[in-house]
Protein backbone atom coordinates (compact mmCIF):
# COMPACT_ATOMS: atom_id res chain seq x y z
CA UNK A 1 -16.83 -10.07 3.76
CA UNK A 2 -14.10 -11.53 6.17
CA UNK A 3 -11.61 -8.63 5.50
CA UNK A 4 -11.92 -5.60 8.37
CA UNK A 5 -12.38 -2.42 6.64
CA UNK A 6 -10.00 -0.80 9.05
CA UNK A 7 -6.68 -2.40 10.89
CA UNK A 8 -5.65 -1.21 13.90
CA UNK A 9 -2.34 -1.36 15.68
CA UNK A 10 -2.93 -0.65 19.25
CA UNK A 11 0.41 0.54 20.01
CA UNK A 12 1.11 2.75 16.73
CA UNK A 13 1.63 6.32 16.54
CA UNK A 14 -1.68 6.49 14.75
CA UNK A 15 -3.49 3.23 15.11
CA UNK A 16 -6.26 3.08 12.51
CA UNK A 17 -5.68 2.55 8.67
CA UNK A 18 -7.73 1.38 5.66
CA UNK A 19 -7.49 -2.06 4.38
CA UNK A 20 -5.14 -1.91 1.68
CA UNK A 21 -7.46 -3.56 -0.28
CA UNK A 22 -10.14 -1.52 -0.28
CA UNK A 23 -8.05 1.38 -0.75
CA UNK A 24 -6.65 0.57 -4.11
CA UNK A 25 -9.77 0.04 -5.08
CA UNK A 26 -11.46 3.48 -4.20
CA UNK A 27 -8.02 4.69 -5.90
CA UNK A 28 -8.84 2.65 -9.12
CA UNK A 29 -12.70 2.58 -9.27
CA UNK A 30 -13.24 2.96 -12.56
CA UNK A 31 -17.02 5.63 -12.76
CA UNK A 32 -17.68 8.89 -14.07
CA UNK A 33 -19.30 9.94 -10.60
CA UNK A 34 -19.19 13.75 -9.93
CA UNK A 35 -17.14 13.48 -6.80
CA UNK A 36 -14.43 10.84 -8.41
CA UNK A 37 -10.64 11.74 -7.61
CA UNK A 38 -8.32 12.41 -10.70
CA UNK A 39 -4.95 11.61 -10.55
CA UNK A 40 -4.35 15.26 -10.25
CA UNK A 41 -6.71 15.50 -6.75
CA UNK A 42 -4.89 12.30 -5.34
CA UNK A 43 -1.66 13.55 -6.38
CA UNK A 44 -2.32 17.34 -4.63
CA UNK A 45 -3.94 15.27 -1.68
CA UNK A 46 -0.32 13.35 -1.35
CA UNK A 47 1.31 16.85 -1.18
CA UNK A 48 -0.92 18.24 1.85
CA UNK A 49 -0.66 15.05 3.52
CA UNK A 50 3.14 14.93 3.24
CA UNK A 51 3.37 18.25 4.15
CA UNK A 52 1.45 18.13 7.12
CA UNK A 53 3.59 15.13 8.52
CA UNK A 54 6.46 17.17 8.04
CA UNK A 55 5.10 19.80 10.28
CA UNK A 56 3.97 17.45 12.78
CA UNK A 57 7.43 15.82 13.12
CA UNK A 58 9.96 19.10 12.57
CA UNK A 59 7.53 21.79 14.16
CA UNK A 60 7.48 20.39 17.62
CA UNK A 61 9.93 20.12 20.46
CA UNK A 62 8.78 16.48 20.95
CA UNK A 63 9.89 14.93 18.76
CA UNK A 64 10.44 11.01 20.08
CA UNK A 65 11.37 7.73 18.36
CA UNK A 66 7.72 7.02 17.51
CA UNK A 67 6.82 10.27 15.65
CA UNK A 68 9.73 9.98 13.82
CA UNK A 69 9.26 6.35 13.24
CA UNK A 70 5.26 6.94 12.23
CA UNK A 71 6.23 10.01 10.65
CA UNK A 72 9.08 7.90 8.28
CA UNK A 73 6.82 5.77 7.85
CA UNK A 74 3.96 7.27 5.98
CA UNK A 75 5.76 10.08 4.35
CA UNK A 76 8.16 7.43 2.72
CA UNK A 77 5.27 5.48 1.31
CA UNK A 78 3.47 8.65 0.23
CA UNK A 79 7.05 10.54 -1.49
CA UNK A 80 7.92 6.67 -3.13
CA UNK A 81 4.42 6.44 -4.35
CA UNK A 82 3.84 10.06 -5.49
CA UNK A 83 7.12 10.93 -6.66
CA UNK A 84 7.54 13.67 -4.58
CA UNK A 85 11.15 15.34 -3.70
CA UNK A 86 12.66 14.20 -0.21
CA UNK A 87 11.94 17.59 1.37
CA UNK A 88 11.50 16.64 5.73
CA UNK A 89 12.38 13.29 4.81
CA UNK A 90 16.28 13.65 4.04
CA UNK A 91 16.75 14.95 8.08
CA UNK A 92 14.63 12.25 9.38
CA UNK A 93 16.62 9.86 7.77
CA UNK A 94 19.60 10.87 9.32
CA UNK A 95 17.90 11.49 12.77
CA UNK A 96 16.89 7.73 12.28
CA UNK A 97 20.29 6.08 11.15
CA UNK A 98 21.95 8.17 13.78
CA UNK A 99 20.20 6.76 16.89
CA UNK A 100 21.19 3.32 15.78
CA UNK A 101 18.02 2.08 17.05
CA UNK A 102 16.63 0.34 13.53
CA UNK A 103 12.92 -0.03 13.96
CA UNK A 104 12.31 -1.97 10.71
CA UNK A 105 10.17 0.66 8.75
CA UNK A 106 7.90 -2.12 7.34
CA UNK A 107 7.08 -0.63 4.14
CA UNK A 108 5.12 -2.71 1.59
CA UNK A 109 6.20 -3.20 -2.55
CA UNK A 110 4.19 -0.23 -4.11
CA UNK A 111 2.11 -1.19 -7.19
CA UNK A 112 2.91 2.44 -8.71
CA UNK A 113 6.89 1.70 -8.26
CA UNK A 114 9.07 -0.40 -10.00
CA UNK A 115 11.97 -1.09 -8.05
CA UNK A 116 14.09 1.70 -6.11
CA UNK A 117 14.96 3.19 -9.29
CA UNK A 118 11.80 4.14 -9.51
CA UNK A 119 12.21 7.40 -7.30
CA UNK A 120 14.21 9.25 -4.96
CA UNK A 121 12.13 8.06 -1.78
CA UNK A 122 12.54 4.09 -3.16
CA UNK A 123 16.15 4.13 -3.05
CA UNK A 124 15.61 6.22 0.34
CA UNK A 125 13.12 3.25 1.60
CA UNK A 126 15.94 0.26 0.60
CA UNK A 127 18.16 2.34 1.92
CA UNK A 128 17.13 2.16 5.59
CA UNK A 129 15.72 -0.84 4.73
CA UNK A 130 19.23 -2.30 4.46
CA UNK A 131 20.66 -0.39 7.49
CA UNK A 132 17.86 -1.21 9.45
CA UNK A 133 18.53 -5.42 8.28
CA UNK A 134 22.41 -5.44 8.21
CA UNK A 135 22.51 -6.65 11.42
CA UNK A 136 20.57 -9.62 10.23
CA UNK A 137 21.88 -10.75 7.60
CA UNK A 138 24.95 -11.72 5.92
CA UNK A 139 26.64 -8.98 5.14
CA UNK A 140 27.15 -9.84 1.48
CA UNK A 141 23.52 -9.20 0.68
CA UNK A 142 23.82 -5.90 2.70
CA UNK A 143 26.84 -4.71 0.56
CA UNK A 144 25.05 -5.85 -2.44
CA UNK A 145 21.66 -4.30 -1.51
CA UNK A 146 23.48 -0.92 -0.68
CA UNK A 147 25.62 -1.00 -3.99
CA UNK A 148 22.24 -1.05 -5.78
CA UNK A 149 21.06 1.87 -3.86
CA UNK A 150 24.32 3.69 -4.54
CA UNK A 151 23.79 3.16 -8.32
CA UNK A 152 20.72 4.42 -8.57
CA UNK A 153 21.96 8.17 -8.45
CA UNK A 154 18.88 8.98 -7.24
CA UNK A 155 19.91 10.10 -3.61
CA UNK A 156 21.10 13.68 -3.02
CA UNK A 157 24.90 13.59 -2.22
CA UNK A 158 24.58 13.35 1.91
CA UNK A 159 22.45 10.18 1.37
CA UNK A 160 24.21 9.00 -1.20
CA UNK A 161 27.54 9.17 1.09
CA UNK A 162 25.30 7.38 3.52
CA UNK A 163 25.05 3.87 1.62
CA UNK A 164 28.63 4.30 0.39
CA UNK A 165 29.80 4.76 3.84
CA UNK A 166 27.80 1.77 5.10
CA UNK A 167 28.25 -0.43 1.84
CA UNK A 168 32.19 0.25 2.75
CA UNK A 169 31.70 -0.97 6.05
CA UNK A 170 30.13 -4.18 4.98
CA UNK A 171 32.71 -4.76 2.42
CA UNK A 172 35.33 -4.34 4.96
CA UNK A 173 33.54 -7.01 7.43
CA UNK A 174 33.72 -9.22 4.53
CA UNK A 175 37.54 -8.69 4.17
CA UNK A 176 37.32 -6.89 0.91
CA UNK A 177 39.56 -4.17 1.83
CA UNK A 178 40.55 -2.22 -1.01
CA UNK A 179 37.01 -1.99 -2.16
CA UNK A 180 36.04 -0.52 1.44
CA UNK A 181 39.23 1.96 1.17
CA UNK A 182 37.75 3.83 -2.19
CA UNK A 183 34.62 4.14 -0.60
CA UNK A 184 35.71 5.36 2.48
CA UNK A 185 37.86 7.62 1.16
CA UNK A 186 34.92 8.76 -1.48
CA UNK A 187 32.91 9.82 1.16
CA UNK A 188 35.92 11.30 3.42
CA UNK A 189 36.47 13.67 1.03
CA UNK A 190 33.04 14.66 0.15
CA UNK A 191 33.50 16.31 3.54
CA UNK A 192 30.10 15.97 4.78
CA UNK A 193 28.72 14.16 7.93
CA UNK A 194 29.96 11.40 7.84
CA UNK A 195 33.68 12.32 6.47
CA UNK A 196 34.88 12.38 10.39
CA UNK A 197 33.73 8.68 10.19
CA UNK A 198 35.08 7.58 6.84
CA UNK A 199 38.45 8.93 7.91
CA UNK A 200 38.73 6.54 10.85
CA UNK A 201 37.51 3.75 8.95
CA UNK A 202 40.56 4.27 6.71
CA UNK A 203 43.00 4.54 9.52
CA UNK A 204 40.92 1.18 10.78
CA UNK A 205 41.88 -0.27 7.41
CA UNK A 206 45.67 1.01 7.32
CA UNK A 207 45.81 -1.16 10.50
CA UNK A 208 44.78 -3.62 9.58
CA UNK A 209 47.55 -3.88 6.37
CA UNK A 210 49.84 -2.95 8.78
CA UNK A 211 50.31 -0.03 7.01
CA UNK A 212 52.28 2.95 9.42
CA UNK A 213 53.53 4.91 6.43
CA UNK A 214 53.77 9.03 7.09
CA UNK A 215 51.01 9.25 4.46
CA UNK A 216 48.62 6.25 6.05
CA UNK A 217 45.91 7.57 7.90
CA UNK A 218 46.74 6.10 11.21
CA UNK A 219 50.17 8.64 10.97
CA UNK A 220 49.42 11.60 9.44
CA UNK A 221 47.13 12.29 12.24
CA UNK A 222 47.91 15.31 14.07
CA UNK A 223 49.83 14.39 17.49
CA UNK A 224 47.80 14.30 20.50
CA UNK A 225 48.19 16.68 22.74
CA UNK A 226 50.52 16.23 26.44
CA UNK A 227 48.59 15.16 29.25
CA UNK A 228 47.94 18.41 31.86
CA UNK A 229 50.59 18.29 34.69
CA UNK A 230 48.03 19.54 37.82
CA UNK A 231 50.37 21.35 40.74
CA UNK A 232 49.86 20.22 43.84
């Protein structure tokens, strides 16, 4: 009788959901009522809804921090607990990771989960998890938290460079260097988005070994161009 049957955040995107509470139990009511969800009605409700946040967060020309924060938000707890494919969710990602703002996502342990390898969206949602924490805590628990994302194989390849590329960061913090070279150079030669980064985190670590060879990354750089002489 004490628990509000809707929470509000005044300052959310969309400030009014159900207790959690009561909705597992409307999803689990156990009654042979005519108008009783199936898994199959919940499961085609989860679609609509996921699609629809899509829309609302690619189709516009507005699209701020806080719809793409709400829109994260919701669409990785629906894809995690549905078991739906990434879809929207794979460009938000890297929208969010590349304004390295890290809004903690807050998303509660799913009873339909178990553990990110439950889904592509769970290793998705302890992925930013982790990015969104590293700069919290020790950075052995974030190399260890994104080397259990990275073995899930659950990720398509551009996310999956993502923890690899920030798991080799972390390891390189932590001074283990030759662990953060094969990851770095994993991802530059994937040759996606983040290759351009992975390659100067290698010439990072050749300087730090001291390491000037022809073939070390901080040498083999093409020569930068002569400064313009202006007449005058």
């Amino acid at each position: 009788m004490e628990r509000p049957f809707i929470r509000e955040t005044p300052f959310g995107l969309w400030p009014f959901d159900l207790h959690a509470l009561i909705r597992a139990t409307i999803r689990g009511a156990d009654d042979q009522t005519d108008d009783r969800w199936s898994p199959a009605d919940w499961h085609r409700a989860a679609i609509r809804a996921f699609a629809a946040l899509g829309k609302q967060w690619s189709g516009g020309s507005d699209r701020d921090r806080l719809l793409l924060v709400g829109c994260l938000r919701q669409g990785l707890a629906i894809a995690r607990d549905y078991r739906l494919d990434l879809g929207w969710l794979t460009e938000a990602a890297w929208t969010y990771v590349g304004d390295s703002v890290w809004e903690p996502l807050d998303l509660a342990a799913s009873p339909e989960a178990e553990g990110i390898a439950a889904t592509a969206a769970g290793a998705l949602v302890e992925l930013l998890s982790a990015l969104a924490r590293r700069q919290h805590e020790n950075r052995a628990r974030t190399a260890e938290r994104l080397v259990a994302v990275a073995d899930t194989g659950l990720l398509p390849a551009e996310l999956s460079d993502m923890a690899v590329y920030y798991r080799a960061k972390a390891q390189r913090d932590l001074g283990h260097t030759e662990q953060s070279r094969q990851g770095m150079q994993l991802v530059a030669a994937g040759g996606g988005r983040l290759a351009p980064n992975a390659c100067r985190g290698l010439a990072h670590l050749s300087r730090l070994a001291g390491d000037f060879s022809p073939d070390s990354p901080v040498t083999s750089r093409p020569p930068l161009r002569p400064p313009t002489t202006w007449a005058g």
